[in-house]
Structures are given as C-alpha cells and as structure tokens.
Protein backbone atom coordinates (compact mmCIF):
# COMPACT_ATOMS: atom_id res chain seq x y z
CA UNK A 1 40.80 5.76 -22.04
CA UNK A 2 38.60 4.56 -19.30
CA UNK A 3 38.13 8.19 -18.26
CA UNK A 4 36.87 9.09 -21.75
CA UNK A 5 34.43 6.14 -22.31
CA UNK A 6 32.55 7.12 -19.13
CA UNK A 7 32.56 10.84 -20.45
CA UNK A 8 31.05 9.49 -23.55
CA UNK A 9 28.32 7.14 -21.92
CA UNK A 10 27.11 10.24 -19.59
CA UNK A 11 27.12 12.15 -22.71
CA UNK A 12 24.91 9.70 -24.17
CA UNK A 13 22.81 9.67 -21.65
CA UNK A 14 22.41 13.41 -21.11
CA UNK A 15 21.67 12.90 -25.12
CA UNK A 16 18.29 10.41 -24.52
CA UNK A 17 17.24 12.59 -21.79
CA UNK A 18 17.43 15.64 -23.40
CA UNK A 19 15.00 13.52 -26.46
CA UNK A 20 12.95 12.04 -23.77
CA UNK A 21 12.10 15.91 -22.47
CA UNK A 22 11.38 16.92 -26.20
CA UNK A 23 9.23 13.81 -26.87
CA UNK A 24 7.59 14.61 -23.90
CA UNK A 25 6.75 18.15 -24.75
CA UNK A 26 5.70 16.82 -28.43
CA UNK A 27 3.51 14.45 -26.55
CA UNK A 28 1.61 17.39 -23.98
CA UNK A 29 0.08 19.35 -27.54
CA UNK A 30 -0.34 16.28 -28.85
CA UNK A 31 -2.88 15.69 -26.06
CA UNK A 32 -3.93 19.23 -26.14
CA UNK A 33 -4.75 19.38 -29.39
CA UNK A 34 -8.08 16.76 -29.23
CA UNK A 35 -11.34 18.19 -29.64
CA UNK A 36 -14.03 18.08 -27.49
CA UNK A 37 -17.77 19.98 -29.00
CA UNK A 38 -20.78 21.54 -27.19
CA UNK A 39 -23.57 22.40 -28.91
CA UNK A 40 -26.14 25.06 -28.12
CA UNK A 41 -29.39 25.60 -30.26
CA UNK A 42 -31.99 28.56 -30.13
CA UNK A 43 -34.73 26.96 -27.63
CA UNK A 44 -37.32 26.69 -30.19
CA UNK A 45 -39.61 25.15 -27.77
CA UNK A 46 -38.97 27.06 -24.90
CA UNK A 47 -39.72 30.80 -24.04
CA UNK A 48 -36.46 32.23 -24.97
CA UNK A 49 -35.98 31.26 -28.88
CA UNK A 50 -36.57 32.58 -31.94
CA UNK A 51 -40.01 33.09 -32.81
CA UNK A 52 -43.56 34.97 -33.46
CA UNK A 53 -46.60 35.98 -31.60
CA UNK A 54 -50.20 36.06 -32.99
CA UNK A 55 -51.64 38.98 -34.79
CA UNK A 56 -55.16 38.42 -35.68
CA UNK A 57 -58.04 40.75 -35.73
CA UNK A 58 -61.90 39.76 -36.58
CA UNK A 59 -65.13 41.76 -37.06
CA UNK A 60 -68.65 41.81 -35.84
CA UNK A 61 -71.24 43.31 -37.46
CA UNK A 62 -74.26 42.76 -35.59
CA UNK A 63 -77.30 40.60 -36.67
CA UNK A 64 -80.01 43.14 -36.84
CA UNK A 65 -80.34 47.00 -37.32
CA UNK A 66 -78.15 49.30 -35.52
CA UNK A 67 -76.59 46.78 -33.71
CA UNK A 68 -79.55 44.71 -32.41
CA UNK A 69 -79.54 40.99 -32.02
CA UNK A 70 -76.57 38.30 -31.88
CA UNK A 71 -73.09 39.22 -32.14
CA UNK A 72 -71.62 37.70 -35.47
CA UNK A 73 -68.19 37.68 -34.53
CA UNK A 74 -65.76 36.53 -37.67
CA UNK A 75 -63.21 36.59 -39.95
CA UNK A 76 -63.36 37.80 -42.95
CA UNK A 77 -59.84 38.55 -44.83
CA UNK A 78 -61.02 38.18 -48.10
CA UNK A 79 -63.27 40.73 -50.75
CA UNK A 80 -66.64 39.28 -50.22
CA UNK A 81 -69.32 38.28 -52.67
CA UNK A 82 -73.17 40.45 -52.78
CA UNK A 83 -74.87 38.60 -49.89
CA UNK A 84 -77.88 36.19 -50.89
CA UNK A 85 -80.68 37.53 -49.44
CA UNK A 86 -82.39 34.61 -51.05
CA UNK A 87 -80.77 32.05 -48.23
CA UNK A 88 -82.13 33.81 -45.47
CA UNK A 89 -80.70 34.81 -42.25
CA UNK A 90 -77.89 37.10 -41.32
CA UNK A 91 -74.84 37.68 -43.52
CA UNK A 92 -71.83 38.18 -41.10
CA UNK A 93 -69.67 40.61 -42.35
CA UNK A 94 -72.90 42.84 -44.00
CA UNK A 95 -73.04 45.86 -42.28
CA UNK A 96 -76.84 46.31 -41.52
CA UNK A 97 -77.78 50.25 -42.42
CA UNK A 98 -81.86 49.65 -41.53
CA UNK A 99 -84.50 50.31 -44.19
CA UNK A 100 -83.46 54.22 -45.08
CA UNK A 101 -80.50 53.31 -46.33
CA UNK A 102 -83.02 51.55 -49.36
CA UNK A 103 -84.94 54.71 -49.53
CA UNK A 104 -82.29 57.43 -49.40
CA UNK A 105 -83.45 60.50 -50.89
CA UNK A 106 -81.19 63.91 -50.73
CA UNK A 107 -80.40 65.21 -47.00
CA UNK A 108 -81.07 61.43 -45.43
CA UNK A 109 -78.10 59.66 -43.64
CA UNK A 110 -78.50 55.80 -42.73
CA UNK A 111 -76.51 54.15 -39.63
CA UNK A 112 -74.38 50.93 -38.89
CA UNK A 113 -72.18 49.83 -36.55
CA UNK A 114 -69.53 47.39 -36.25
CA UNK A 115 -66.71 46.43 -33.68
CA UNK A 116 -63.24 44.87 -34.02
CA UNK A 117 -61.00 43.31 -31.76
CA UNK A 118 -57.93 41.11 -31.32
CA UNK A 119 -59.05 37.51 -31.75
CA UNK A 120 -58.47 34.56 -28.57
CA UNK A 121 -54.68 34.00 -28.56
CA UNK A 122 -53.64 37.61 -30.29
CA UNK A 123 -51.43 40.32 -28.68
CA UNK A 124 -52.87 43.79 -29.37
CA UNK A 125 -53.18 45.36 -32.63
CA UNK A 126 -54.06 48.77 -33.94
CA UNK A 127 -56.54 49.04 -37.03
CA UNK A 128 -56.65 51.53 -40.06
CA UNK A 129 -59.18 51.72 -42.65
CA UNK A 130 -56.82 50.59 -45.75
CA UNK A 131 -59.08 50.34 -48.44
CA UNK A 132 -62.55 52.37 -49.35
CA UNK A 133 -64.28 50.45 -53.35
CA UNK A 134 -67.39 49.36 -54.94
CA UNK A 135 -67.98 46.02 -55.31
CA UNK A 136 -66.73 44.95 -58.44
CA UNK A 137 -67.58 44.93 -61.66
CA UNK A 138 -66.94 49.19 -61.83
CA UNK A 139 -69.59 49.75 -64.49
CA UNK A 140 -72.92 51.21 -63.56
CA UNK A 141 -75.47 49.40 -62.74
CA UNK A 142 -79.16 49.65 -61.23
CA UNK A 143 -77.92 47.29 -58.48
CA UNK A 144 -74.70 48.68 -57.98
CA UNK A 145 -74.49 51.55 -58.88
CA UNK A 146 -71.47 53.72 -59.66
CA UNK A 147 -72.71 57.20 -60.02
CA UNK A 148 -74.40 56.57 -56.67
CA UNK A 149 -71.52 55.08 -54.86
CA UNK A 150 -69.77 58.58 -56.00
CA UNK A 151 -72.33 60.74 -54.72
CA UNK A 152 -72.65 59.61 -51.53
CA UNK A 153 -70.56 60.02 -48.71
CA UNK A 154 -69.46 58.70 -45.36
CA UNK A 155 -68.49 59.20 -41.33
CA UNK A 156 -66.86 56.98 -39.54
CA UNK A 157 -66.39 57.02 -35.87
CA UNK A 158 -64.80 54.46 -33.24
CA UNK A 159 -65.63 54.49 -29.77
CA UNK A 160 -69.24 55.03 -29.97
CA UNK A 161 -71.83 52.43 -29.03
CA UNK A 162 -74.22 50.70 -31.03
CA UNK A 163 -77.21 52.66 -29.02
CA UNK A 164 -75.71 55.67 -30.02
CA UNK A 165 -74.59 55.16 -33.68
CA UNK A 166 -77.98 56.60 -34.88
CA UNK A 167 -79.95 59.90 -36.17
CA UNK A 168 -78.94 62.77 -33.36
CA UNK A 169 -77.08 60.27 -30.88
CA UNK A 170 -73.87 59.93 -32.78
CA UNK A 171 -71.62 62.01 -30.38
CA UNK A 172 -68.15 61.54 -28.91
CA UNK A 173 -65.76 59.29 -30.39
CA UNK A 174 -62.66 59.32 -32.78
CA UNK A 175 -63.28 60.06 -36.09
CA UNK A 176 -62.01 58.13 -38.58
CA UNK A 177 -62.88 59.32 -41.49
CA UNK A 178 -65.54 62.65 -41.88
CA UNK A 179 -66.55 64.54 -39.27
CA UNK A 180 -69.65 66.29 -38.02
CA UNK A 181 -69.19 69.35 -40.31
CA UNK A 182 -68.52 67.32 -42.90
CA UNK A 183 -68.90 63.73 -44.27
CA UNK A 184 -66.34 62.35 -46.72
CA UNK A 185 -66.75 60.65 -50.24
CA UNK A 186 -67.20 56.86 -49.72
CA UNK A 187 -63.66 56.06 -51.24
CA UNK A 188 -61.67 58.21 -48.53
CA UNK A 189 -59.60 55.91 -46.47
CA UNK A 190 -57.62 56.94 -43.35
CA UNK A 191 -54.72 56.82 -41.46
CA UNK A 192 -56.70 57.02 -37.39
CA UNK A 193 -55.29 53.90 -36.13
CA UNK A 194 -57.72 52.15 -33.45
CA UNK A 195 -56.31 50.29 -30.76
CA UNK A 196 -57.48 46.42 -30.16
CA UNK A 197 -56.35 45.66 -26.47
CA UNK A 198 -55.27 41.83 -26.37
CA UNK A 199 -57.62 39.07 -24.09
CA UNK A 200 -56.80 38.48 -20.69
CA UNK A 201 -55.35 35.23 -21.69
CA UNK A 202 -55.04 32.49 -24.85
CA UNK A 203 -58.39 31.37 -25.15
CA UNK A 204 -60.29 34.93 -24.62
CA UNK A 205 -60.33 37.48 -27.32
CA UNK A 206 -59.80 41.05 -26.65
CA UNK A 207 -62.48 43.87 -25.92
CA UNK A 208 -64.48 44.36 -29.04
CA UNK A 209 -63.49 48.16 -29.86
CA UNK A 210 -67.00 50.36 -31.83
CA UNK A 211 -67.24 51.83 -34.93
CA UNK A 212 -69.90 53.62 -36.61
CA UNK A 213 -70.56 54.28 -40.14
CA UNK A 214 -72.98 57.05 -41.45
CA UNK A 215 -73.77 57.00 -44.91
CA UNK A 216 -75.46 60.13 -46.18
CA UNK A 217 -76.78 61.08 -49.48
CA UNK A 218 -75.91 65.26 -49.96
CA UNK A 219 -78.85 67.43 -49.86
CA UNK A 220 -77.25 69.09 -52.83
CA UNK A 221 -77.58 66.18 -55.38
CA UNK A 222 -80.23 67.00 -57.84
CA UNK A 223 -78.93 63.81 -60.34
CA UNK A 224 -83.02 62.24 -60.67
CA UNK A 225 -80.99 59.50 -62.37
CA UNK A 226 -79.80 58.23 -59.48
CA UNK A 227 -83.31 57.47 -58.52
CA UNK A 228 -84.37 53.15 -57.95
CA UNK A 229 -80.50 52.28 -57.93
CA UNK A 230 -78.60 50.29 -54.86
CA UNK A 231 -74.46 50.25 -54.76
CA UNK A 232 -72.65 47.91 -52.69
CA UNK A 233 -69.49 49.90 -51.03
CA UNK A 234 -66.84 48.11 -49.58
CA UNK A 235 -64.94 48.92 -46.29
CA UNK A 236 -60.84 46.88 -45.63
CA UNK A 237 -59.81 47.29 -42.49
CA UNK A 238 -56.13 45.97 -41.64
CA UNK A 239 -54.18 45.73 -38.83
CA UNK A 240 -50.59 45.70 -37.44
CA UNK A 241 -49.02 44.64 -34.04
CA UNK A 242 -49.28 46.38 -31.14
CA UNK A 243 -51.65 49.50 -29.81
C-alpha cells in the first residue's frame, strides 16, 4: 500500500510539472504577442519627401521701340485689356512695333521683340506659342479690326537680339512660326518649344531667352477698306517643366 501511495504522489507530481511546462509555454506567446509601433512619415520638410518644384515663366517686352529702354520684366497669365495710352508711360506686356506698324501700307513689315525666361526660384522650362486671337469683341471694328487682323501676317523668331529684330537684320535664329520665304497668318500657333535655362540659384531668374515678331501687311492686299483701321492681336505663350 505504501509502495502505491508513493507511486501515486510522484505521479502527481510529474502531473503539476507537466502543467507548469504548458503554463509556461502559454505564458512565452503571451509575452510575444504585445505590440510595440514605429512610425515613419514622408519627410515633408526635408529633401527627400513628397513634393513639387517651381515652374514659372515671365515676359519682358521692352519699354521703347525695338527693344530700347528699361527692361519690363513681368507676369502676365491673364488675357489683357487695350492698354490706356491715356495714363502715360509704358504698358508691360505691349509689345512695342515703332510707328510703321500705325502706318502699314501693302509690302511694309513692323518689328518687336520680347524675351522670356524662368522666373527667381524656377527650374527650367520650355515655351510654345499656345494661342494666336484678336482681342475680343470678334466684330469689326475701326480700332480693332477683324478683316485686318486676317490679312496680315506674322514671323516669329527666338534667339535673335533686340538690335537685330529689325528691317534687313533679322537673321539667324529658330523660327517659330513663318519663315523668311514666307510669313504666316497672325492666328498660326506652333509647336517650336524654346528652352528657359533655370537661375543660378533661388533668388536669380534664368537667362532671358529673345524673340522677335514681324508683322507684315502682304503686298498683294488690294482691300482699300482696310485703310485708317488698327487691330489688337494677341500672342499666349505657355510653358511646361524642363528644357
């Protein structure tokens, strides 16, 4: 009897050790089983996030005739109104033909330049000429005038220089739109990207890039009703990223 009660006490005891080993197993994913998070986030204010650059062109068109005085550097995204002449001093964003352009008469071509570039803080860009209209309203009118706005046509040439975008000195260059054989109605727009390099750093703009336009009214038009009459064309240039 003793014999058997001392079997049955060690069996016992193998019994709670064998639940102590399972309780302790239970208890090592137990512990396993807590969380601990990290979270990471997209260094928004760092140099390796998410993010954009600056794309932003602007437009000079010169303060006098073919390209004389100040530089009138600005931005003009927006269709612009008929410039008050009334008000006195330069209209940035007027491109300044000179006093033939006033007095056209068949065979005569009148000169402007302009230049673009990538604005202070903007990576490069390259241009296209987008959009070629009258000024609104689209009737015809003695002071903008839609029958002359169709007769006349256009040139335009980048990478030529203000001196030379004029009457026998408009060489070399890109066209844009036209060429020397041949000058294009005013409402021809163009594919001919232009490349605006970028500043040398944030607060310098880039390299302003030349363009000239050369407005000419055929030597074949024979319309005398065209005669005393002004018309106001209008030029969009846009832009995308990179050159």
């Amino acid at each position: 009897m003793v014999a058997k009660t001392t079997s049955n006490k060690a069996t016992k005891v193998r019994a709670l050790l064998a639940g102590g080993l399972v309780l302790g197993v239970g208890a090592a994913f137990t512990l396993a089983a807590w969380t601990d998070n990290e979270w990471v986030f997209g260094n928004s204010g760092g140099d390796n996030g998410p993010g954009t650059l600056t794309y932003h062109m602007e437009q000079n068109t010169f303060s006098n005739t073919n390209g004389g005085g100040a530089d009138l550097w600005s931005d003009k995204p927006n269709i612009p109104t008929v410039p008050d002449s009334s008000a006195g001093g330069a209209n940035d964003g007027a491109l300044t033909f000179g006093a033939i352009s006033a007095a056209l008469k068949p065979g005569d071509t009148a000169y402007a330049p302009m230049q673009l570039r990538a604005a202070a803080g903007s990576e490069a860009l390259t241009a296209t000429l987008a959009e070629a209209v009258k000024l609104a309203p689209a009737t015809d009118t003695t002071d903008n005038s839609l029958a002359l706005y169709n007769a006349l046509t256009v040139r335009a040439v980048s990478g030529v220089t203000k001196q030379n975008c004029a009457a026998g000195t408009l060489t070399g260059g890109t066209d844009i739109v036209g060429s020397a054989a041949a000058s294009v109605p005013l409402s021809t727009t163009s594919g001919v990207g232009i490349s605006l390099p970028k500043g040398a750093d944030a607060a310098t703009a880039g390299a302003g890039v030349d363009v000239c336009f050369a407005i000419t009214l055929p030597s074949t038009v024979t319309d005398v009703t065209l005669q005393g009459k002004q018309t106001i064309p209008l030029w969009r240039f846009t832009s995308i990223a990179g050159s």
